[in-house]
N, C-alpha and C. Protein backbone atom coordinates (compact mmCIF):
# COMPACT_ATOMS: atom_id res chain seq x y z
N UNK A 1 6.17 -3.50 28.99
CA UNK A 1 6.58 -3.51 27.59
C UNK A 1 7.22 -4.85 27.26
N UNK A 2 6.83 -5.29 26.30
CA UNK A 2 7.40 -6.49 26.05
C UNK A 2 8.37 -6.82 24.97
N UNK A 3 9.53 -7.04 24.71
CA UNK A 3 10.57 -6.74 24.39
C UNK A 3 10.74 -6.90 23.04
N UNK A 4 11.33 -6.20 22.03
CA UNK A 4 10.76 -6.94 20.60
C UNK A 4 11.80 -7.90 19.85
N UNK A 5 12.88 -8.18 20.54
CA UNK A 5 13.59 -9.33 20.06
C UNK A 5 12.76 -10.55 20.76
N UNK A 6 11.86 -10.84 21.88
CA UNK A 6 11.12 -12.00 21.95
C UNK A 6 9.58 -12.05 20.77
N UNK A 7 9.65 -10.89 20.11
CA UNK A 7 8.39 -11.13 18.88
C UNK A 7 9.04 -11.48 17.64
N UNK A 8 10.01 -11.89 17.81
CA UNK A 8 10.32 -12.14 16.16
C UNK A 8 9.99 -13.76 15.57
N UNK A 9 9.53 -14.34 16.36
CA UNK A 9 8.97 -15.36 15.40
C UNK A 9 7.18 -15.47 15.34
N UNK A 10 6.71 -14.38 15.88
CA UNK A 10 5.70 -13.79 15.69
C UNK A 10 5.26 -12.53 14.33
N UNK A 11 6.35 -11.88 14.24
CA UNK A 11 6.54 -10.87 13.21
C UNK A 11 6.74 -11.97 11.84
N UNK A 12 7.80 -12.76 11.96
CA UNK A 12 8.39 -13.85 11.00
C UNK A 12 7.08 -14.22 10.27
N UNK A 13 6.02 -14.78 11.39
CA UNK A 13 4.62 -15.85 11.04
C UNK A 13 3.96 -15.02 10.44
N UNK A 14 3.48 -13.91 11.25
CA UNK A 14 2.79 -12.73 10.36
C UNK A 14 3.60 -11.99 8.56
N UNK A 15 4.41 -11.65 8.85
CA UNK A 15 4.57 -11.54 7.28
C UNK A 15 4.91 -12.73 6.39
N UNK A 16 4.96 -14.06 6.58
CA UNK A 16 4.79 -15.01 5.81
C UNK A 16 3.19 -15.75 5.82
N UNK A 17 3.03 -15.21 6.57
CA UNK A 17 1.22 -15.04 6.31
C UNK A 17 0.63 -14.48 5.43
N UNK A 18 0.67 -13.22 5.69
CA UNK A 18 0.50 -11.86 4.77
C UNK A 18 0.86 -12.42 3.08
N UNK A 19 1.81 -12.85 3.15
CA UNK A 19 2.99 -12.64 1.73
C UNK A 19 2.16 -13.94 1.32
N UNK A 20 1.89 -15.70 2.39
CA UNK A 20 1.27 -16.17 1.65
C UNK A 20 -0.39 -16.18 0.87
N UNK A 21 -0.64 -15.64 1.91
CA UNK A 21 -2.30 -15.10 1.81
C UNK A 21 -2.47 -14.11 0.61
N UNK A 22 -1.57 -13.50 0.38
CA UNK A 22 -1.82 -12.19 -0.85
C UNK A 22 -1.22 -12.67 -2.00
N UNK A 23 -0.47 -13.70 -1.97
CA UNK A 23 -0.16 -14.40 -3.39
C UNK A 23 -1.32 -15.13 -4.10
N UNK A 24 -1.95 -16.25 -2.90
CA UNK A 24 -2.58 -16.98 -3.32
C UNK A 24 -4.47 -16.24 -4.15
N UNK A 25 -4.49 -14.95 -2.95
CA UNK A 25 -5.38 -14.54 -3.70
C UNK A 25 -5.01 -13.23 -5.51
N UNK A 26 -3.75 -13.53 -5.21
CA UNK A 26 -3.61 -12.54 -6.65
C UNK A 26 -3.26 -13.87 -7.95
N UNK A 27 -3.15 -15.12 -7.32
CA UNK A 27 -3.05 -15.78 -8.23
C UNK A 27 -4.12 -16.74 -8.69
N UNK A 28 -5.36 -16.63 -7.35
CA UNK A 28 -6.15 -17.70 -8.00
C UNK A 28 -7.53 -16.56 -7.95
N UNK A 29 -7.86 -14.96 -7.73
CA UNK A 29 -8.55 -14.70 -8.07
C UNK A 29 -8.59 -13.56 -9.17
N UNK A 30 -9.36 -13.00 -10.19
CA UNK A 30 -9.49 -12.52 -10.91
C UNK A 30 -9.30 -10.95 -10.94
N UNK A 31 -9.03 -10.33 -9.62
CA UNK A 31 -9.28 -9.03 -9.41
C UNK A 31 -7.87 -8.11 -10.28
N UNK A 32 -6.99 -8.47 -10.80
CA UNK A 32 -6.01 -7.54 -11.36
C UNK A 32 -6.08 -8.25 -12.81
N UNK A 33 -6.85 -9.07 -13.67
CA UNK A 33 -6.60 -9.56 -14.71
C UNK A 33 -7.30 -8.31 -15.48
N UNK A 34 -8.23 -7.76 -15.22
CA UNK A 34 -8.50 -6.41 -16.63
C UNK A 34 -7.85 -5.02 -16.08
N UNK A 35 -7.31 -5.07 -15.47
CA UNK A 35 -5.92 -3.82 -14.84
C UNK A 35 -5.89 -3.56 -16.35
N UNK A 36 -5.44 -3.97 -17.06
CA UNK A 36 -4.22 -3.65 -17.81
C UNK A 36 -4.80 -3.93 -19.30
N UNK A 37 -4.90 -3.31 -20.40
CA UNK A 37 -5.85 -3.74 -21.73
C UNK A 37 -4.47 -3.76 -22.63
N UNK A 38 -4.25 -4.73 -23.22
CA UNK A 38 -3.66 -4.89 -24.77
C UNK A 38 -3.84 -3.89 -25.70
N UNK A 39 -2.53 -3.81 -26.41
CA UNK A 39 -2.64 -2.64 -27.75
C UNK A 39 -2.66 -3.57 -28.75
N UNK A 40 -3.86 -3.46 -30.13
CA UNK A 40 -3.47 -4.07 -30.93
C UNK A 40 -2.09 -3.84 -31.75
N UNK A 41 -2.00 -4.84 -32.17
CA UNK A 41 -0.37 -5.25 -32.72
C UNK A 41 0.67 -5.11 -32.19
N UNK A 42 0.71 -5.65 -30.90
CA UNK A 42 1.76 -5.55 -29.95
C UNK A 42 3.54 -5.53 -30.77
N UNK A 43 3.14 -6.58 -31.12
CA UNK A 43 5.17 -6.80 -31.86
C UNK A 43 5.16 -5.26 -32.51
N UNK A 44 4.20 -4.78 -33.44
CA UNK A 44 5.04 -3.48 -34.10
C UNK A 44 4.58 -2.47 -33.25
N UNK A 45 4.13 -1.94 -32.33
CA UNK A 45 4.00 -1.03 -31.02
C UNK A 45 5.34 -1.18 -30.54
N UNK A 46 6.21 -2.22 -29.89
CA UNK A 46 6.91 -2.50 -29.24
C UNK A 46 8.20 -2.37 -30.40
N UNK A 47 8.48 -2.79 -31.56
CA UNK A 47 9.08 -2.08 -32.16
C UNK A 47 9.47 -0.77 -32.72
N UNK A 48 8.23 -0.24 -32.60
CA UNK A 48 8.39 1.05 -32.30
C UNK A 48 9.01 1.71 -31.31
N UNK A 49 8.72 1.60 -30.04
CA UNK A 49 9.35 2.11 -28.90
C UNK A 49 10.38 1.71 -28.82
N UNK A 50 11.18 0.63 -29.44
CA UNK A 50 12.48 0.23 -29.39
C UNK A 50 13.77 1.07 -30.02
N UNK A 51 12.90 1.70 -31.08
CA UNK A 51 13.18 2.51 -32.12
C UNK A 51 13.88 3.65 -30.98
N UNK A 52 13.26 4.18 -30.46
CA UNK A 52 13.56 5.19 -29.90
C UNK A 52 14.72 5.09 -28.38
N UNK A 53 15.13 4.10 -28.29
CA UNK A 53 15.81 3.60 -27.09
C UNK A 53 15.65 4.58 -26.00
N UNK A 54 14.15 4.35 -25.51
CA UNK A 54 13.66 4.84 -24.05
C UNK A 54 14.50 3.91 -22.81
N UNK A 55 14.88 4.87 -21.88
CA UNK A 55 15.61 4.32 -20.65
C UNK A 55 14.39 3.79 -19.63
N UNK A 56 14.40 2.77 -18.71
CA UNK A 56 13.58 2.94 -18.21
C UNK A 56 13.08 4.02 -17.40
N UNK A 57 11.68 3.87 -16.88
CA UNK A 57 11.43 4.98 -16.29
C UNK A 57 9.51 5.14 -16.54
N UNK A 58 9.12 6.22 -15.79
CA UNK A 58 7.60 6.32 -15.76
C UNK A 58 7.39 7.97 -17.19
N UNK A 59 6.71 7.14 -18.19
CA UNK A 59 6.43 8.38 -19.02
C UNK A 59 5.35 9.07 -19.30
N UNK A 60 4.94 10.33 -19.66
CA UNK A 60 3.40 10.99 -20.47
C UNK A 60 4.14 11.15 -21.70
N UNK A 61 2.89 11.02 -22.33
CA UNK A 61 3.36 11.74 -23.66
C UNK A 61 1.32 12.24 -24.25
N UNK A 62 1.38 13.65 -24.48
CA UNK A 62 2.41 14.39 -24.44
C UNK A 62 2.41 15.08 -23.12
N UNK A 63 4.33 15.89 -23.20
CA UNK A 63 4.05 16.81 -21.83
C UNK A 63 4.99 18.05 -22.55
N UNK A 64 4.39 18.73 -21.83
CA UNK A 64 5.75 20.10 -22.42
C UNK A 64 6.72 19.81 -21.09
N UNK A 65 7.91 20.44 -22.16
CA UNK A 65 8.82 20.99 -21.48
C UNK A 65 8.73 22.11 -20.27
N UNK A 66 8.16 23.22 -20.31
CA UNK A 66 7.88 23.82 -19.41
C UNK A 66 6.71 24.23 -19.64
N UNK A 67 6.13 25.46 -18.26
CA UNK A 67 4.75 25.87 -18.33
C UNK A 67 4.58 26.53 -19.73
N UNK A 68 5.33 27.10 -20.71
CA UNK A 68 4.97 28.55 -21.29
C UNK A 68 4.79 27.26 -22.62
N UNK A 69 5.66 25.95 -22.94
CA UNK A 69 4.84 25.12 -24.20
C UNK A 69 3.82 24.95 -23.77
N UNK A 70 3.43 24.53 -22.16
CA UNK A 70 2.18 23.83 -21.87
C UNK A 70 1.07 24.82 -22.60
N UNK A 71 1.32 26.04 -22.34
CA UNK A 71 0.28 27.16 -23.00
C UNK A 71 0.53 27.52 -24.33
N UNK A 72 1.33 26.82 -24.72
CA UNK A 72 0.99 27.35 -26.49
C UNK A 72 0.11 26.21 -27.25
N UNK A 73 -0.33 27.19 -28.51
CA UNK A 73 -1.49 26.89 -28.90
C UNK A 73 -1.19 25.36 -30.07
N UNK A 74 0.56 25.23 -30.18
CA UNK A 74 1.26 23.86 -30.52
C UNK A 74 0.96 23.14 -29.75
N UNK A 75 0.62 23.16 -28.79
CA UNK A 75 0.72 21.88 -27.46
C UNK A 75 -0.56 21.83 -27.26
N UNK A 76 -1.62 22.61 -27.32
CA UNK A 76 -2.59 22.21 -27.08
C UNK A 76 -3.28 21.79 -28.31
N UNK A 77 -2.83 21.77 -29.62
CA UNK A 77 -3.49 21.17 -31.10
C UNK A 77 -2.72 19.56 -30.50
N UNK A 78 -1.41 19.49 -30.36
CA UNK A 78 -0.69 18.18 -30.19
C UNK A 78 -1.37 17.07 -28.84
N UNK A 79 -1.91 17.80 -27.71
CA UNK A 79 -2.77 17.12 -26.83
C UNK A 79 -4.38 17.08 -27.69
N UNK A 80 -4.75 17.66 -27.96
CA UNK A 80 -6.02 17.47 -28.45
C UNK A 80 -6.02 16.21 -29.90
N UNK A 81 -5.23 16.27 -30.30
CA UNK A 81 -4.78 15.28 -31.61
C UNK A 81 -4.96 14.19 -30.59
N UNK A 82 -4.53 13.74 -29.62
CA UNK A 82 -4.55 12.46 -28.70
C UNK A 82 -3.37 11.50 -29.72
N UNK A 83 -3.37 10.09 -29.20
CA UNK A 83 -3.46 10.30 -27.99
C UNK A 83 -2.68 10.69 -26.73
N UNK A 84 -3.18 10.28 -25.53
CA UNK A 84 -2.77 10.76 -24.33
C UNK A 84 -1.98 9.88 -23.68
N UNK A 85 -0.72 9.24 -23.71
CA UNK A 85 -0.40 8.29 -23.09
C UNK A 85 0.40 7.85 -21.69
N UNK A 86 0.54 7.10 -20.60
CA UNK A 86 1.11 7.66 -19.48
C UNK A 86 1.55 5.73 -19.24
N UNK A 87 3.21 5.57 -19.49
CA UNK A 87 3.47 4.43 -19.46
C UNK A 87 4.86 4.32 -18.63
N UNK A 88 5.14 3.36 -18.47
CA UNK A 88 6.62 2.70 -17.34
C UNK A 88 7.19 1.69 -18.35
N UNK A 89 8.43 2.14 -18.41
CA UNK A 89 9.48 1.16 -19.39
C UNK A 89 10.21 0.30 -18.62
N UNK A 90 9.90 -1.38 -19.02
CA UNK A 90 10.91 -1.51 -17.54
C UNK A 90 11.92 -2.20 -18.79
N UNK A 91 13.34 -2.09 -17.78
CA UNK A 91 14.22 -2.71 -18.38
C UNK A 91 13.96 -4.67 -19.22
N UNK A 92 14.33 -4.94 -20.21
CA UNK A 92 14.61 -6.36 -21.01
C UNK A 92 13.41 -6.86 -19.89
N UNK A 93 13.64 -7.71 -19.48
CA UNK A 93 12.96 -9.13 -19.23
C UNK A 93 12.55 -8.61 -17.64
N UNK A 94 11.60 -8.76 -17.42
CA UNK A 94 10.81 -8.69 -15.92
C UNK A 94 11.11 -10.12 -14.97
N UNK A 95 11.65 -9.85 -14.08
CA UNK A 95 12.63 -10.96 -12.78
C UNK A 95 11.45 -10.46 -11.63
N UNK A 96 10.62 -11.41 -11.53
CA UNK A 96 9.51 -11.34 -10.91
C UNK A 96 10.30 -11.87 -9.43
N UNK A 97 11.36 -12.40 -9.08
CA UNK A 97 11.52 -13.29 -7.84
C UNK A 97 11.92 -11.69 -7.24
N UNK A 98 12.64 -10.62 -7.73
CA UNK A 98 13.02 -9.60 -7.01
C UNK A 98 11.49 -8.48 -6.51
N UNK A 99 10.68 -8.95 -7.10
CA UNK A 99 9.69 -8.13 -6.72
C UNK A 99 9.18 -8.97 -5.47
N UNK A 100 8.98 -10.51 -5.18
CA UNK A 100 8.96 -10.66 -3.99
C UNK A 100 9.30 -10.99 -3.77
N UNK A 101 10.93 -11.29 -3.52
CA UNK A 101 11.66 -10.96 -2.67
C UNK A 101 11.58 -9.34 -1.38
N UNK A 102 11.33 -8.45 -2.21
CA UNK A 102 10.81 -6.76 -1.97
C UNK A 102 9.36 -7.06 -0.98
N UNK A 103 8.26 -7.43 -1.35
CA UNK A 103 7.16 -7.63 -0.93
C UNK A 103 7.56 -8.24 -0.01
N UNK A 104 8.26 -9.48 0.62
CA UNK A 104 8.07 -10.27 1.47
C UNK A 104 9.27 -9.10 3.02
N UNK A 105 9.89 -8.43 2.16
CA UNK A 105 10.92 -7.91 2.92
C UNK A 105 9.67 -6.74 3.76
N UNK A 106 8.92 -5.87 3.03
CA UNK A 106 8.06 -5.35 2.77
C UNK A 106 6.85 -5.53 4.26
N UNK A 107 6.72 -6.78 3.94
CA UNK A 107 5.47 -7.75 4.91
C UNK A 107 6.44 -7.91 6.03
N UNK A 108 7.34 -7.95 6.27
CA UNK A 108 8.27 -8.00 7.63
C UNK A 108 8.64 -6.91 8.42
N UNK A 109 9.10 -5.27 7.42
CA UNK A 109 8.73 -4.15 8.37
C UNK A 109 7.51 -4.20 8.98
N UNK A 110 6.00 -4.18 8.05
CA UNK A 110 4.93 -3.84 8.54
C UNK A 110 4.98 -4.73 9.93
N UNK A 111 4.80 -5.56 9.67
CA UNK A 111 4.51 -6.98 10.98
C UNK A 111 5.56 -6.03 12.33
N UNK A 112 7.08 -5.85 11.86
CA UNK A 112 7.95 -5.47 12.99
C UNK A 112 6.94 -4.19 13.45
N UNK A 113 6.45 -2.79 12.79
CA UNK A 113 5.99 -1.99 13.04
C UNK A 113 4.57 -2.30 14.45
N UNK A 114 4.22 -2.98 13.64
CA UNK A 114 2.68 -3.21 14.64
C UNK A 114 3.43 -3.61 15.65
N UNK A 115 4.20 -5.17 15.93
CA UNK A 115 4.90 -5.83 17.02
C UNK A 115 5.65 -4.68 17.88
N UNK A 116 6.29 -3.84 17.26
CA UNK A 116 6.89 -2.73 18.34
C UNK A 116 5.55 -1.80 18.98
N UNK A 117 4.52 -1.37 18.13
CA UNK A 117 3.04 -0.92 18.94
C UNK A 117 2.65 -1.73 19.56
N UNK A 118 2.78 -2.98 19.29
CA UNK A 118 1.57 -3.76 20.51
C UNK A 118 2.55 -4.08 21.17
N UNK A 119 3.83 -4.52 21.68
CA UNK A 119 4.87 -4.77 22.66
C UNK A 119 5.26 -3.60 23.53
N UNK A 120 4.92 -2.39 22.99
CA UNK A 120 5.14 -1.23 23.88
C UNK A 120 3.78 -0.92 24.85
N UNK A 121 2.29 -1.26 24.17
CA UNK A 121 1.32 -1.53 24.59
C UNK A 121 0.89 -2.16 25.92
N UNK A 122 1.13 -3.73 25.22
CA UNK A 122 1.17 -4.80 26.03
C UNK A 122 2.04 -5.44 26.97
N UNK A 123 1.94 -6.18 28.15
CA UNK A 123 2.84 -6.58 28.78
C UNK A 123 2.98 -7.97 28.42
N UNK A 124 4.11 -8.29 28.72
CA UNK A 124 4.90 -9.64 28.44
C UNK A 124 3.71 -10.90 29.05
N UNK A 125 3.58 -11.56 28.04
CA UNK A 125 2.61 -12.60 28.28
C UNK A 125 1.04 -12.40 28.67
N UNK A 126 0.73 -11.47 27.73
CA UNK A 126 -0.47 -10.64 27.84
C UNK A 126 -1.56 -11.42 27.46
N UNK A 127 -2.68 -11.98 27.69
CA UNK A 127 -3.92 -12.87 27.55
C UNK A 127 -4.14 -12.41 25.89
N UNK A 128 -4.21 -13.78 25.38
CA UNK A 128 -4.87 -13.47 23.62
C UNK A 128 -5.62 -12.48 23.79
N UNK A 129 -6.80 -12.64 24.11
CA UNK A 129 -8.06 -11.39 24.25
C UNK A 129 -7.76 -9.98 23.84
N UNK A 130 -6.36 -9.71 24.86
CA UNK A 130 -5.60 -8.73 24.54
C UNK A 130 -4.66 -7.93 23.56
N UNK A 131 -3.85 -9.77 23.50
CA UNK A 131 -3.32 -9.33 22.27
C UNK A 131 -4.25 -8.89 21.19
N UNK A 132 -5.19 -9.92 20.81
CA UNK A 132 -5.77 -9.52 19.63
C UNK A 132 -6.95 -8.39 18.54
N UNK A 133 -7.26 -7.76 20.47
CA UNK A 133 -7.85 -6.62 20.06
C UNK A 133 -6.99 -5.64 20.27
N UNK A 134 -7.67 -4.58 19.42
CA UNK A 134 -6.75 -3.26 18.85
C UNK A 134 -5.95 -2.33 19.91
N UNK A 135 -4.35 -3.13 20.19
CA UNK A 135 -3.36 -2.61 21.19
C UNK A 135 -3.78 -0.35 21.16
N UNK A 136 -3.42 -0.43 22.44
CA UNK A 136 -3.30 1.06 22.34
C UNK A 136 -2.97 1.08 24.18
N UNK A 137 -2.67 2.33 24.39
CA UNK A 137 -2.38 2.88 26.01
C UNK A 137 -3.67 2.32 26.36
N UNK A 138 -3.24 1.69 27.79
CA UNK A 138 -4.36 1.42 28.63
C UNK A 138 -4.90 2.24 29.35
N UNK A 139 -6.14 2.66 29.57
CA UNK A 139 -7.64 3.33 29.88
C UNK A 139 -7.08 3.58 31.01
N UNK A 140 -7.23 4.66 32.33
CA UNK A 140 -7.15 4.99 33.38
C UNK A 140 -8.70 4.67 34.32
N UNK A 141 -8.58 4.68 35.53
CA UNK A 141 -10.33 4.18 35.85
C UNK A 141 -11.04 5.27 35.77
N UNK A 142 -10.31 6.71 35.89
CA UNK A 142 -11.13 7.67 35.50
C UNK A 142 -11.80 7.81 34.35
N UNK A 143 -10.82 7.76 33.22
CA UNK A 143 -11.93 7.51 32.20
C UNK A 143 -12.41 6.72 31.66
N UNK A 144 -12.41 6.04 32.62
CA UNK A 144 -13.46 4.20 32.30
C UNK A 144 -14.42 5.04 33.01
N UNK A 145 -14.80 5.64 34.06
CA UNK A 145 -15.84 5.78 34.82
C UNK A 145 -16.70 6.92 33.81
N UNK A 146 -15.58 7.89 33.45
CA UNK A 146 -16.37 9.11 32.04
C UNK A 146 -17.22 8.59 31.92
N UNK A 147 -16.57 7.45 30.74
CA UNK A 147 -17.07 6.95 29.62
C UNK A 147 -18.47 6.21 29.43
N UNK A 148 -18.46 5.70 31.28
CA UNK A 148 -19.39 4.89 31.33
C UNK A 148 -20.60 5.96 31.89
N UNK A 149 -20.15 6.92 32.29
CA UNK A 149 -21.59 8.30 32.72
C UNK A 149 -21.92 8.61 31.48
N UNK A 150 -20.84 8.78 30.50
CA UNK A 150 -21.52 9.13 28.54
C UNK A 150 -22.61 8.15 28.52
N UNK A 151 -22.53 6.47 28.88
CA UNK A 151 -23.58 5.80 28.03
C UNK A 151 -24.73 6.09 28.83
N UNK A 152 -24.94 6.20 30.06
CA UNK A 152 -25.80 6.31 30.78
C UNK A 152 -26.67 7.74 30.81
N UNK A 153 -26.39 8.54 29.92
CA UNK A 153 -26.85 9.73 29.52
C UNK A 153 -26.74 10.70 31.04
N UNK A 154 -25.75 10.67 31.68
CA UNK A 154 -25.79 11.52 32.82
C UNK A 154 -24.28 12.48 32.21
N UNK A 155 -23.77 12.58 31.36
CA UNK A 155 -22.51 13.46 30.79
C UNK A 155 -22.96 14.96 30.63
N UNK A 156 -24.23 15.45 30.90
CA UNK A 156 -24.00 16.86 31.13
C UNK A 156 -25.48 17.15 30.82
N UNK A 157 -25.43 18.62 30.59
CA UNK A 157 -26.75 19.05 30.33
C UNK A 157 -26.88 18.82 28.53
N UNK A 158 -27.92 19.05 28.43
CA UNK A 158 -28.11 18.83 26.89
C UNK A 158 -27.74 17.24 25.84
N UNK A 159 -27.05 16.75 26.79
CA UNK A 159 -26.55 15.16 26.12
C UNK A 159 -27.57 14.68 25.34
N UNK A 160 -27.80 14.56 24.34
CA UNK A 160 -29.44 13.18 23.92
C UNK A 160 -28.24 12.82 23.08
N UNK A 161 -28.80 11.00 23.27
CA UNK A 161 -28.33 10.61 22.72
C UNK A 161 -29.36 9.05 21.89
């Protein structure tokens, strides 16, 4: 087992990898730019909802209060009227450095996670080869030998393979 305070500038490299690799493709390729569609007349939409001083938070509208509005025949003229809406209020001004800040913190469990699987795996100063294919308990020769009567079609009666 190889100890996981000697992987930490391995874990370090890997989630500043990760964190730089997934910026650069959310910023120079196109895949989240039609996520999200515009309401016409944004300023009076948004004055509207201001109107109502929503806290933040994830909303529907509409929803009943409990099951027995969900079934009245008010709630279902008021859903059928549409529309159907399902939105997240975030507080004033969006502080993008705390979201990755989060992500990068984020990319450093994952990295520690794997590094504690493949260090419990692997032994200390283990050949790349090793490291880099997919750590797991090492094979016994018995069932290296199975495995290798499976390819050879001698694993039992009926085998086709």
């Amino acid at each position: 087992m190889t100890p996981l305070a000697s992987l930490w500038l391995p874990i370090l490299l890997a989630a500043a990898g990760v964190f730089i690799v997934s910026s650069i493709i959310h910023m120079a390729t196109p895949w989240h730019q039609g996520d999200f569609g515009a309401v016409p007349d944004q300023a009076r939409v948004l004055d509207a909802l201001r109107s109502f001083n929503i806290q933040p938070g994830d909303y529907v509208v509409p929803r009943p209060s409990s099951r027995k509005e969900g079934a009245s025949p008010e709630f279902a003229a008021l859903a059928k009227r549409g529309p159907t809406v399902a939105m997240t209020v975030l507080p004033g001004e969006v502080v993008i450095a705390k979201s990755l800040v989060l992500w990068f913190v984020y990319c450093i469990v994952v990295a520690l996670c794997a590094a504690y699987i493949a260090g419990a795996a692997l032994p200390p100063a283990a050949a790349a080869k090793k490291v880099f294919s997919s750590p797991g308990p090492p094979r016994s020769s018995a069932s290296r030998s199975r495995s290798g009567s499976r390819r050879s079609g001698t694993a039992g009666r009926g085998s086709r393979r």
